[in-house]
Protein backbone atom coordinates (compact mmCIF):
# COMPACT_ATOMS: atom_id res chain seq x y z
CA UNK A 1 236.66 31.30 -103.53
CA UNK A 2 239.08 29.65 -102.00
CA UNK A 3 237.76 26.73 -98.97
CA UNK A 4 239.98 25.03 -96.77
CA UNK A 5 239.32 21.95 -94.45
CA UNK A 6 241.42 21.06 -91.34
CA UNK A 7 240.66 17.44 -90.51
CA UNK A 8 243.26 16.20 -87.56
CA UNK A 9 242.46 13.04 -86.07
CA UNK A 10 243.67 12.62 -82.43
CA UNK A 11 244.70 9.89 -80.59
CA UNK A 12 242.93 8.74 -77.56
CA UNK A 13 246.20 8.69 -75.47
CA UNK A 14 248.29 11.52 -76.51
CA UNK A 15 251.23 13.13 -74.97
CA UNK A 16 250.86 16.29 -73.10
CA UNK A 17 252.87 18.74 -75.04
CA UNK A 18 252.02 18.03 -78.42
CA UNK A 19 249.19 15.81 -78.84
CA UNK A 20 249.56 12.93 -81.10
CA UNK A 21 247.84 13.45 -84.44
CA UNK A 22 247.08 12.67 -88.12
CA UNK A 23 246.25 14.54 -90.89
CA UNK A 24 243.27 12.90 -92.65
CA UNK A 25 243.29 15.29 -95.91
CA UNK A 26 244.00 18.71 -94.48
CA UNK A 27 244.74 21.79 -97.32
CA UNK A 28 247.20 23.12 -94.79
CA UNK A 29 250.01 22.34 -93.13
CA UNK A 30 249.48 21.27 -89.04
CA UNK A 31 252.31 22.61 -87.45
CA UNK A 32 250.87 21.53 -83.86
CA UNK A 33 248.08 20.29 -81.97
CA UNK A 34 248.29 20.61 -78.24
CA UNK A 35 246.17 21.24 -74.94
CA UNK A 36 246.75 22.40 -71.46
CA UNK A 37 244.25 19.87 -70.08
CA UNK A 38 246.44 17.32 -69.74
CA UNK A 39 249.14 17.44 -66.84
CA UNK A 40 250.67 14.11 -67.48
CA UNK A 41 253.16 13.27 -69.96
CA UNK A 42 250.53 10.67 -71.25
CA UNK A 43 246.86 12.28 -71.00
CA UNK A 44 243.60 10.08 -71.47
CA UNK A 45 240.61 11.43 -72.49
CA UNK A 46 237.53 10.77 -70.15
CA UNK A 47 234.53 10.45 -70.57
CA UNK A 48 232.09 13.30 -68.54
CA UNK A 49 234.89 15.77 -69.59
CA UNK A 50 235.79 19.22 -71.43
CA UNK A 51 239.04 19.69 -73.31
CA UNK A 52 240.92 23.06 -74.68
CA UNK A 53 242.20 21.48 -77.68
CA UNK A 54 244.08 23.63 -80.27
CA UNK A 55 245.66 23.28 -83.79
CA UNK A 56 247.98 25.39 -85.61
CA UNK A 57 248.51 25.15 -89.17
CA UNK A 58 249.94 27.15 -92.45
CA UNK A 59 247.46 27.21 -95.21
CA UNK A 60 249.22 26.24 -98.79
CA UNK A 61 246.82 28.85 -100.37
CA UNK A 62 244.94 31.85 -99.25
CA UNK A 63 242.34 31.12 -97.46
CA UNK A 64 238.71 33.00 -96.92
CA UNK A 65 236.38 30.35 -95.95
CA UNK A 66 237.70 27.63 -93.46
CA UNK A 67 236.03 24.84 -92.02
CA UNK A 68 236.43 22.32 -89.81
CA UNK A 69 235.73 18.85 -88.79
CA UNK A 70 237.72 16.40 -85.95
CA UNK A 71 237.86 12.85 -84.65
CA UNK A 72 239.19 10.91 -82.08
CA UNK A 73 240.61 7.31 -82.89
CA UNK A 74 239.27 4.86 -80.02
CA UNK A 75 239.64 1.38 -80.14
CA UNK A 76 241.19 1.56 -83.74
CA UNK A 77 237.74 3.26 -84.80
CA UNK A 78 238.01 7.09 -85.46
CA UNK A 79 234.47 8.44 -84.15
CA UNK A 80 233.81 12.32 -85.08
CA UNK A 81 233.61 14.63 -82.65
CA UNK A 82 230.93 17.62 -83.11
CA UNK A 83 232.59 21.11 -82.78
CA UNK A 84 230.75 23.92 -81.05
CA UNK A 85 231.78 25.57 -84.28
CA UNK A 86 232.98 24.43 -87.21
CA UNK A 87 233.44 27.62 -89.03
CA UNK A 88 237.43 27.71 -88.90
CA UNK A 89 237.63 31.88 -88.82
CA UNK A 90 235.22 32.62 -86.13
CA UNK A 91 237.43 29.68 -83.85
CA UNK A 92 240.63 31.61 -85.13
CA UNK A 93 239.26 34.64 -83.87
CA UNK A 94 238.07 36.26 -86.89
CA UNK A 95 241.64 35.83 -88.57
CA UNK A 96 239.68 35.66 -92.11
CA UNK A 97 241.16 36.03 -94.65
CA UNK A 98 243.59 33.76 -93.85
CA UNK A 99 247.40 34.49 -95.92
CA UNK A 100 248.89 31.34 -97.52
CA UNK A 101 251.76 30.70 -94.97
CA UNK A 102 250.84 32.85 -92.43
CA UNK A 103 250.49 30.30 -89.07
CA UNK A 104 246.94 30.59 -87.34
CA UNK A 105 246.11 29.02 -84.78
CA UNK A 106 242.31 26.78 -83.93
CA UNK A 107 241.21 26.52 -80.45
CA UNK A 108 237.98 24.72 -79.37
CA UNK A 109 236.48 23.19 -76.10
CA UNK A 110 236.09 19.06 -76.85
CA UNK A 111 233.23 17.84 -74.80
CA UNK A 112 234.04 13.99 -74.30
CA UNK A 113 230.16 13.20 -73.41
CA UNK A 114 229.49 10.81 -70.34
CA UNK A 115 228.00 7.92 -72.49
């Protein structure tokens, strides 16, 4: 069985079209990570709110388990961010199994919490 991991780190400042990003390890490739939230041609995550936040990648095998993990880099530290849900096909809508090549694409709400 074939398991694949999409780690992205992203930047606490990104730009608003494509978000700044780095692969920490991924078995894919990221061809984009991007979200709506942010209006501004630099965005800043706050604390307090909620954040579409979406990836889309081309796996380098085929793929029928896929999970997930994410962190933001602030201050120079990366600190993880808990997904609602990790499990990579149910946040790709069900796209399992996943095609080597074929680009999917992760979407997930990023709660920046308040403290």
């Amino acid at each position: 069985m074939k398991v694949a991991g999409v780690l992205v780190v992203l930047v606490a400042m990104v730009t608003a079209a494509d978000l700044t990003h780095k692969d920490c390890g991924s078995s894919a490739v990221v061809t984009k990570v991007f979200s709506d939230d942010c209006a501004d041609a630099v965005c800043k995550l706050k604390k307090g709110n909620t954040y579409q936040i979406s990836i889309s990648f081309k796996p380098a095998s085929d793929l029928k388990v896929l999970e997930a993990s994410l962190a933001g880099v602030i201050a120079g530290i990366p600190i993880p961010f808990p997904l609602p849900v990790s499990d990579g096909c149910v946040a790709c809508g069900n796209t399992c199994p996943i095609a080597s090549g074929t680009e999917v694409t992760f979407t997930e709400a990023l709660k920046v919490e308040p403290s």
